[in-house]
PDB file of N, CA and C in Angstrom:
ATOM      1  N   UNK A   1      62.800 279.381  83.564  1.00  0.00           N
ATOM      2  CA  UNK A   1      61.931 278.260  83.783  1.00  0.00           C
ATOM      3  C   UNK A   1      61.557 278.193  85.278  1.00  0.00           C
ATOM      4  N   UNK A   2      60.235 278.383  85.615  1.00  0.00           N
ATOM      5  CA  UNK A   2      60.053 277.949  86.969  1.00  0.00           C
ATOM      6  C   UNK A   2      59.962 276.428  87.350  1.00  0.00           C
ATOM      7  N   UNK A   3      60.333 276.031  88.489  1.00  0.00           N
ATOM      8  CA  UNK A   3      60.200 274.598  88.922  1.00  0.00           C
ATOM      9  C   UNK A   3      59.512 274.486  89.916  1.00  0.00           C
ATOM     10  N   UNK A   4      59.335 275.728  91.087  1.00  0.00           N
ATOM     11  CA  UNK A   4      58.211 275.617  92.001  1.00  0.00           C
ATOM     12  C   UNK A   4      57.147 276.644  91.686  1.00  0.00           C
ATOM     13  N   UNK A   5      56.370 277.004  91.936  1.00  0.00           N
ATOM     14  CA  UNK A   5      55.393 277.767  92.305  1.00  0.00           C
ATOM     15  C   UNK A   5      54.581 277.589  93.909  1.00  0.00           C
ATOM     16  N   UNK A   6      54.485 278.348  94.604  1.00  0.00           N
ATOM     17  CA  UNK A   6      54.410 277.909  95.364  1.00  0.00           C
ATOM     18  C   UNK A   6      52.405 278.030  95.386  1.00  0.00           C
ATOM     19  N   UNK A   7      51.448 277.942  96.459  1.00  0.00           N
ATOM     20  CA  UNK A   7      49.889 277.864  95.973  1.00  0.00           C
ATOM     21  C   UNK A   7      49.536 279.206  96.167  1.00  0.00           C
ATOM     22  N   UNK A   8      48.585 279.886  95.440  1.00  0.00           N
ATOM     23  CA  UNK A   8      48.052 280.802  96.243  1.00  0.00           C
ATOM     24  C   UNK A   8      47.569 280.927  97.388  1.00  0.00           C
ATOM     25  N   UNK A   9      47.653 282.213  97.581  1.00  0.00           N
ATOM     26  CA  UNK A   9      46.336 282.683  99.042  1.00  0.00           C
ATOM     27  C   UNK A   9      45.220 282.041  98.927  1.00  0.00           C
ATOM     28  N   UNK A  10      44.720 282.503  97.540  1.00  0.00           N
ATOM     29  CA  UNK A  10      43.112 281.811  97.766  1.00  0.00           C
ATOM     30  C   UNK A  10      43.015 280.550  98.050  1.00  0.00           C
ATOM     31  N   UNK A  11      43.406 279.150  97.753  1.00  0.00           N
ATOM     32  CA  UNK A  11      43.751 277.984  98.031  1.00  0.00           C
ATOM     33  C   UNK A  11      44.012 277.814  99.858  1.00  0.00           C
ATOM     34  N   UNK A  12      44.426 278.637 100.373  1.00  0.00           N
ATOM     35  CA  UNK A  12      44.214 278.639 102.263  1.00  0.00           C
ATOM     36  C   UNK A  12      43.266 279.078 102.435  1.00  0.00           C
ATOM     37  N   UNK A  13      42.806 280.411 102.080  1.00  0.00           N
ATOM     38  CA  UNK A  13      41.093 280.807 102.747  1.00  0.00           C
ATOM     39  C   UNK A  13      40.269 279.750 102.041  1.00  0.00           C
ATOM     40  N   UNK A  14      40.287 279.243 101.255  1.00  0.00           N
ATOM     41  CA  UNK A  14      39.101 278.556 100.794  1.00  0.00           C
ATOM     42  C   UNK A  14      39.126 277.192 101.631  1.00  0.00           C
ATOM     43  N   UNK A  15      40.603 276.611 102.088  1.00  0.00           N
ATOM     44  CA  UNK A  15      40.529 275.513 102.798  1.00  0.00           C
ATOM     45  C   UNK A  15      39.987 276.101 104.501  1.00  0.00           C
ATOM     46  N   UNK A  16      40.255 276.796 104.852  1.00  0.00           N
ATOM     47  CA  UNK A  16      40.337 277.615 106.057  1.00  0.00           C
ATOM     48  C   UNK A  16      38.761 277.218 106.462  1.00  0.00           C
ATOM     49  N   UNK A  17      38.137 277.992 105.097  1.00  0.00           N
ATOM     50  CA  UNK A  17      36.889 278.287 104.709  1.00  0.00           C
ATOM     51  C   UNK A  17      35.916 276.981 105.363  1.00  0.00           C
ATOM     52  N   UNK A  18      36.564 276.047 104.503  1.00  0.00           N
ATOM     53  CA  UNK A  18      35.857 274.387 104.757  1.00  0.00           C
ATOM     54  C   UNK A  18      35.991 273.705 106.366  1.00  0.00           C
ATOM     55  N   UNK A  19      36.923 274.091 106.644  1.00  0.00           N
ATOM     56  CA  UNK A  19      37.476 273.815 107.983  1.00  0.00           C
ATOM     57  C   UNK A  19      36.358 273.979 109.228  1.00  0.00           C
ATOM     58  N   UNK A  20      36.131 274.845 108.876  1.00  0.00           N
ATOM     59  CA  UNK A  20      35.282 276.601 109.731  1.00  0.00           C
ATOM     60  C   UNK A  20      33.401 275.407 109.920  1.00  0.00           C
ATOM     61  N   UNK A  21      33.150 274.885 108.737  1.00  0.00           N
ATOM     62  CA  UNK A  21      31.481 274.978 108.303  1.00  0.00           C
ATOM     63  C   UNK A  21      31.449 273.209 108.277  1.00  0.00           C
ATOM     64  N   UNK A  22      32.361 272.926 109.303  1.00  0.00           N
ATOM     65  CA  UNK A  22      32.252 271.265 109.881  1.00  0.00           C
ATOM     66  C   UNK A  22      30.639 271.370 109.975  1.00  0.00           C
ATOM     67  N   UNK A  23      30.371 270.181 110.044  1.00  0.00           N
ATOM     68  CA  UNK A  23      29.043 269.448 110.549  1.00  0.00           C
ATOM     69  C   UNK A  23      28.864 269.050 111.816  1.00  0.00           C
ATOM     70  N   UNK A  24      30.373 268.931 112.599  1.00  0.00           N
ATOM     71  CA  UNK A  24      30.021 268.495 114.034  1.00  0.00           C
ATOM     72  C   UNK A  24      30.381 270.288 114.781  1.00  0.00           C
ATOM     73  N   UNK A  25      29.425 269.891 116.066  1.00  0.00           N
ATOM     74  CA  UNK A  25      29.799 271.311 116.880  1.00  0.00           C
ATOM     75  C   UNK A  25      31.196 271.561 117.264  1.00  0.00           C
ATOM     76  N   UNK A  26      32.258 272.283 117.390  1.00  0.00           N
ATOM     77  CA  UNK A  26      32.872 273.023 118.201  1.00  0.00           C
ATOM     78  C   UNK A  26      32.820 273.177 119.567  1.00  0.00           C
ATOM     79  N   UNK A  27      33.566 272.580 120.808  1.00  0.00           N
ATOM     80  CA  UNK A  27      33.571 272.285 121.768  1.00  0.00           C
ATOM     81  C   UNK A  27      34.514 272.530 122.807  1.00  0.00           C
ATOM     82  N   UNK A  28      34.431 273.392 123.575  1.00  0.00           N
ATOM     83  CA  UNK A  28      35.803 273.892 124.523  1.00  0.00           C
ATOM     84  C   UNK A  28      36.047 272.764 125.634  1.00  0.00           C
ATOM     85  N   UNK A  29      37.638 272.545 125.211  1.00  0.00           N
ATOM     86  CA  UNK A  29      37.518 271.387 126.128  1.00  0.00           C
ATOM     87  C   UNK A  29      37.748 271.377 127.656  1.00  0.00           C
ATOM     88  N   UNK A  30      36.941 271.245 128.454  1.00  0.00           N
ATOM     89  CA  UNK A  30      36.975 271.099 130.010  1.00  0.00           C
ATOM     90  C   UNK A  30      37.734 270.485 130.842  1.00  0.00           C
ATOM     91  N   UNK A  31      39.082 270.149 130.703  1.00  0.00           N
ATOM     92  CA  UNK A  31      39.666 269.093 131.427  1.00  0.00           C
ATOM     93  C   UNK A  31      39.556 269.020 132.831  1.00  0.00           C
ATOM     94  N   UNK A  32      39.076 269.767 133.677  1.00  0.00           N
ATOM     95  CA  UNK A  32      39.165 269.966 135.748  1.00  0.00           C
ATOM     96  C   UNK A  32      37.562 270.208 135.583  1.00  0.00           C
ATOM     97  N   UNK A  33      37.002 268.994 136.127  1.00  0.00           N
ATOM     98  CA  UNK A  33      36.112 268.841 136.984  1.00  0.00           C
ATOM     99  C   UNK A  33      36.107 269.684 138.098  1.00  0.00           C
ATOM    100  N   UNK A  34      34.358 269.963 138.692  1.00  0.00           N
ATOM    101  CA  UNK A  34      34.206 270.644 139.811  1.00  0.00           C
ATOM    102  C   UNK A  34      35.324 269.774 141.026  1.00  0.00           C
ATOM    103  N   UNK A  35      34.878 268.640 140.832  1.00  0.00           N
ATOM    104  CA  UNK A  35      35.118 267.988 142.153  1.00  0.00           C
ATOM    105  C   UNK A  35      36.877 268.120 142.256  1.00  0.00           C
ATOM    106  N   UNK A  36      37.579 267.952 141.119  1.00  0.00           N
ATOM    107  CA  UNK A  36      39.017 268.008 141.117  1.00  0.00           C
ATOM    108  C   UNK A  36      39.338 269.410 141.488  1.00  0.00           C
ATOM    109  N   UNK A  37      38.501 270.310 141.071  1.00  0.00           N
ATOM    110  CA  UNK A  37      39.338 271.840 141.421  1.00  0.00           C
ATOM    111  C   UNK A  37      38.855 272.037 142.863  1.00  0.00           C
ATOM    112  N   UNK A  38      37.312 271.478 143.435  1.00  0.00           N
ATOM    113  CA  UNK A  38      37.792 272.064 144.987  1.00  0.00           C
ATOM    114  C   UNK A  38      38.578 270.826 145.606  1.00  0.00           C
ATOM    115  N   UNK A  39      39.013 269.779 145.649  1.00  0.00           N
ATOM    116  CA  UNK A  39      40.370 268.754 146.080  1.00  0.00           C
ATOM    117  C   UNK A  39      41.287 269.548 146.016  1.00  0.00           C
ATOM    118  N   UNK A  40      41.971 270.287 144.671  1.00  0.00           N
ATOM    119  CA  UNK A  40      43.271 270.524 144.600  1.00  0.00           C
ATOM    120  C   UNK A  40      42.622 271.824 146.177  1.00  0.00           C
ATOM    121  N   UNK A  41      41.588 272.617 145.624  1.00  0.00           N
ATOM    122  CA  UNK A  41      41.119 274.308 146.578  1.00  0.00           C
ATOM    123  C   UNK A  41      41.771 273.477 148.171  1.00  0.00           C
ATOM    124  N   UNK A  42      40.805 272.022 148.555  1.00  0.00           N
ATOM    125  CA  UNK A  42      41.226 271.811 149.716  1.00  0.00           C
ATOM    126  C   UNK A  42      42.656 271.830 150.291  1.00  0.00           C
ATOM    127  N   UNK A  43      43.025 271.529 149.470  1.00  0.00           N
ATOM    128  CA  UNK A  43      44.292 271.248 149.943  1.00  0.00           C
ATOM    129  C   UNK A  43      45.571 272.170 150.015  1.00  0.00           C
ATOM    130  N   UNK A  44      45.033 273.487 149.240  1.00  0.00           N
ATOM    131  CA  UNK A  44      45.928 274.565 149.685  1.00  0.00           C
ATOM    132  C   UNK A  44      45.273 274.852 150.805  1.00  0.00           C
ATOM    133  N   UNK A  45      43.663 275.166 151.053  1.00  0.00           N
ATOM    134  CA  UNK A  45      43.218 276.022 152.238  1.00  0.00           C
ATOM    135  C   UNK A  45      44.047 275.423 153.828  1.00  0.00           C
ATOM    136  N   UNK A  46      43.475 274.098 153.507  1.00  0.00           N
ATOM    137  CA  UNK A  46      44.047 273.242 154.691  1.00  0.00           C
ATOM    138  C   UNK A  46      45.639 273.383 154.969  1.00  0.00           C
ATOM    139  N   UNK A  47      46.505 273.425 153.910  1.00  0.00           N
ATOM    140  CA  UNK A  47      47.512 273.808 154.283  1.00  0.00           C
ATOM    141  C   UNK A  47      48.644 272.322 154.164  1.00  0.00           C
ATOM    142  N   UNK A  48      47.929 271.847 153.443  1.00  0.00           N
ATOM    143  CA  UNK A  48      48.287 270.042 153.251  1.00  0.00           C
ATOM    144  C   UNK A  48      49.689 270.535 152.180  1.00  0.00           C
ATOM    145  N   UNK A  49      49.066 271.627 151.106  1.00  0.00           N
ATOM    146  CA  UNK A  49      49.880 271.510 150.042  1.00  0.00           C
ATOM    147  C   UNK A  49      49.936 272.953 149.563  1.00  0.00           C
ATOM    148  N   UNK A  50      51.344 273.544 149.268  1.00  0.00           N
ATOM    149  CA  UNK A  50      51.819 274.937 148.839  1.00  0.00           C
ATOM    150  C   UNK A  50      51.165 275.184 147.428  1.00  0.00           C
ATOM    151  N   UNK A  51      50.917 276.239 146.581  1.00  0.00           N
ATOM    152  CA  UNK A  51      50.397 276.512 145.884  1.00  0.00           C
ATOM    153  C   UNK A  51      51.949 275.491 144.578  1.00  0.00           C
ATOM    154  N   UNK A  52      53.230 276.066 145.076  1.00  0.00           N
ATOM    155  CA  UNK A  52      54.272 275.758 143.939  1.00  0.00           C
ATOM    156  C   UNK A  52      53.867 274.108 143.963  1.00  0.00           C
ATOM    157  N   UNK A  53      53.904 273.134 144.919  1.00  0.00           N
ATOM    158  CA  UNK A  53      53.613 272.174 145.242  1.00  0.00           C
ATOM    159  C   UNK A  53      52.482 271.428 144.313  1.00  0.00           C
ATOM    160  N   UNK A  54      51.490 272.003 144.176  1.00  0.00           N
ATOM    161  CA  UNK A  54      49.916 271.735 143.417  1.00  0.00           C
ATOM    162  C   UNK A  54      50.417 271.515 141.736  1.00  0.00           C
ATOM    163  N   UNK A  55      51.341 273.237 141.598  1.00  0.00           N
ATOM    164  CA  UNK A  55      51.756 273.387 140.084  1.00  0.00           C
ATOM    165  C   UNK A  55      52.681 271.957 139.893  1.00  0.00           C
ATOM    166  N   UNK A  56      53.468 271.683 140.418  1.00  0.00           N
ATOM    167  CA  UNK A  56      54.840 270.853 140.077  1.00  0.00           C
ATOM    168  C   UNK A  56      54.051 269.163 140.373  1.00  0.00           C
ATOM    169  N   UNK A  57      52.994 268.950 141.133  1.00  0.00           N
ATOM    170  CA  UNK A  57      52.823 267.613 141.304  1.00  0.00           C
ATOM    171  C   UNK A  57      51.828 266.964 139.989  1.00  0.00           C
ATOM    172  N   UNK A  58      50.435 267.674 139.944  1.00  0.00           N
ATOM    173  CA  UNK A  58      49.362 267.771 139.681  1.00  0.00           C
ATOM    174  C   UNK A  58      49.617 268.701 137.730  1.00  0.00           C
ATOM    175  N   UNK A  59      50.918 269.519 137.690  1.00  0.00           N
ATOM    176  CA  UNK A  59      50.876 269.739 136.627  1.00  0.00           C
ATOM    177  C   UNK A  59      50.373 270.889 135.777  1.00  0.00           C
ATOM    178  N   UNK A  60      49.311 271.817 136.433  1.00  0.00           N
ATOM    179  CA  UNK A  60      48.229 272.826 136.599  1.00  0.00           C
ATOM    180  C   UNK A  60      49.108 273.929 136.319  1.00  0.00           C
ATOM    181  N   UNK A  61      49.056 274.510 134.913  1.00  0.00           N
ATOM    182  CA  UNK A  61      49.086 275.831 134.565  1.00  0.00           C
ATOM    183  C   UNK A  61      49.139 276.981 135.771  1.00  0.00           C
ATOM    184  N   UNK A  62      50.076 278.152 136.236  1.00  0.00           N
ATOM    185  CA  UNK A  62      49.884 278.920 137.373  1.00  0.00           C
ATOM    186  C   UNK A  62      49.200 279.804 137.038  1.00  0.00           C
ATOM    187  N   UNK A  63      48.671 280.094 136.142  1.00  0.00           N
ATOM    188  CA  UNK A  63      47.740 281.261 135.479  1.00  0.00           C
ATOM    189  C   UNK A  63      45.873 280.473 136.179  1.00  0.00           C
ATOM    190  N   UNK A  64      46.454 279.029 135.519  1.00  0.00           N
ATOM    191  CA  UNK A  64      44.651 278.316 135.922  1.00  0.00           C
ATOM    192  C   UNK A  64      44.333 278.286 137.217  1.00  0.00           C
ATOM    193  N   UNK A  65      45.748 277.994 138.077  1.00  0.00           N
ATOM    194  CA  UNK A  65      45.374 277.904 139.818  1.00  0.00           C
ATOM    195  C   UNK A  65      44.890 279.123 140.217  1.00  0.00           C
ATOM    196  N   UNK A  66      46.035 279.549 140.092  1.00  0.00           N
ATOM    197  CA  UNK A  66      45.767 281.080 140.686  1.00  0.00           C
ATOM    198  C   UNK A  66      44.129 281.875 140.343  1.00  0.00           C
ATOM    199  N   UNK A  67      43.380 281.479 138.726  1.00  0.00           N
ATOM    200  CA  UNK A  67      42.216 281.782 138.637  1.00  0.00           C
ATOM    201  C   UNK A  67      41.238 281.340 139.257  1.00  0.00           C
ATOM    202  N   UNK A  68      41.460 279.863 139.552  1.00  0.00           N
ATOM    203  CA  UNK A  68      40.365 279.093 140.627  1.00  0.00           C
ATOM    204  C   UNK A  68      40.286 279.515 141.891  1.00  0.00           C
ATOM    205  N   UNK A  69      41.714 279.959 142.994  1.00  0.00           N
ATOM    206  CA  UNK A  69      42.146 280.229 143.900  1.00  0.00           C
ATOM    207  C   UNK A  69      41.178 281.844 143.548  1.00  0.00           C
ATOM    208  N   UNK A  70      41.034 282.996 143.146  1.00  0.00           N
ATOM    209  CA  UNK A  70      40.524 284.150 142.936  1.00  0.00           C
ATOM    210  C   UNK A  70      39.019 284.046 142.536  1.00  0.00           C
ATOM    211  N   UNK A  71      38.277 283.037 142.160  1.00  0.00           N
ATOM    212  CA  UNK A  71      37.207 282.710 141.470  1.00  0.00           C
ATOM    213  C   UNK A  71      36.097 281.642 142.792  1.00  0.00           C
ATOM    214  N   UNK A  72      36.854 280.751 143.486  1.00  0.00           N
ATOM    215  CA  UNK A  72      36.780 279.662 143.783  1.00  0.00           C
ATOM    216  C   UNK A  72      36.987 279.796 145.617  1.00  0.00           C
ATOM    217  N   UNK A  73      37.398 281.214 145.657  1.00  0.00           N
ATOM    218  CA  UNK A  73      38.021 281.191 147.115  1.00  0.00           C
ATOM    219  C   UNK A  73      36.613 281.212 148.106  1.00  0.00           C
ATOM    220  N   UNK A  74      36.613 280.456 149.385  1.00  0.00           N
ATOM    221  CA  UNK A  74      35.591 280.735 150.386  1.00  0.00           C
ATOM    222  C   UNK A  74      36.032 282.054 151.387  1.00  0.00           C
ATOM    223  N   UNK A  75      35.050 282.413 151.656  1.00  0.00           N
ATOM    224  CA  UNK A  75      34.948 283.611 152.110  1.00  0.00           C
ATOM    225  C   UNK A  75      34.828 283.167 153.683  1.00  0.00           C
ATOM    226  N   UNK A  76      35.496 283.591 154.102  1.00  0.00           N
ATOM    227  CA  UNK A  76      35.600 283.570 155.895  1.00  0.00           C
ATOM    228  C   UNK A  76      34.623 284.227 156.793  1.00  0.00           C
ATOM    229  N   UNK A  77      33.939 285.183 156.477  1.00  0.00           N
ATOM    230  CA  UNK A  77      32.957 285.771 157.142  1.00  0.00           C
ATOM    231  C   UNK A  77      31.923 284.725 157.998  1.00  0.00           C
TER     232      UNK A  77
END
């Protein structure tokens, strides 16, 4: 005698399916403003605040700084 069965596969792709063909757009969410990423930029250049400092206060992923810092840097010339 079975007592569970558990659902098929098809029953996830088909929900998957519905998921996918929303009516509203799909939207990557932006959380750092221009103006917030060159504040935090100032404040390493200036020397106000260490890069570990920025991560541990402010909270900021070290993968995201470090991309702004490489993306974002002024050029001294």
């Amino acid at each position: 005698m079975i007592l569970y069965a558990p659902i098929g596969k098809k029953n996830y792709t088909e929900d998957e399916e519905n998921n996918n063909k929303s009516s509203l757009p799909r939207f990557r969410k932006n959380v750092y403003t221009k103006e917030v990423i060159d504040y935090i930029l100032n404040k390493i250049e200036t020397g106000e605040m260490k890069t570990t400092e920025v991560i541990e206060r402010y909270h900021i992923p070290k993968t995201t700084l470090y991309k702004w810092i490489s993306k974002y840097k002024k050029s001294t010339k």
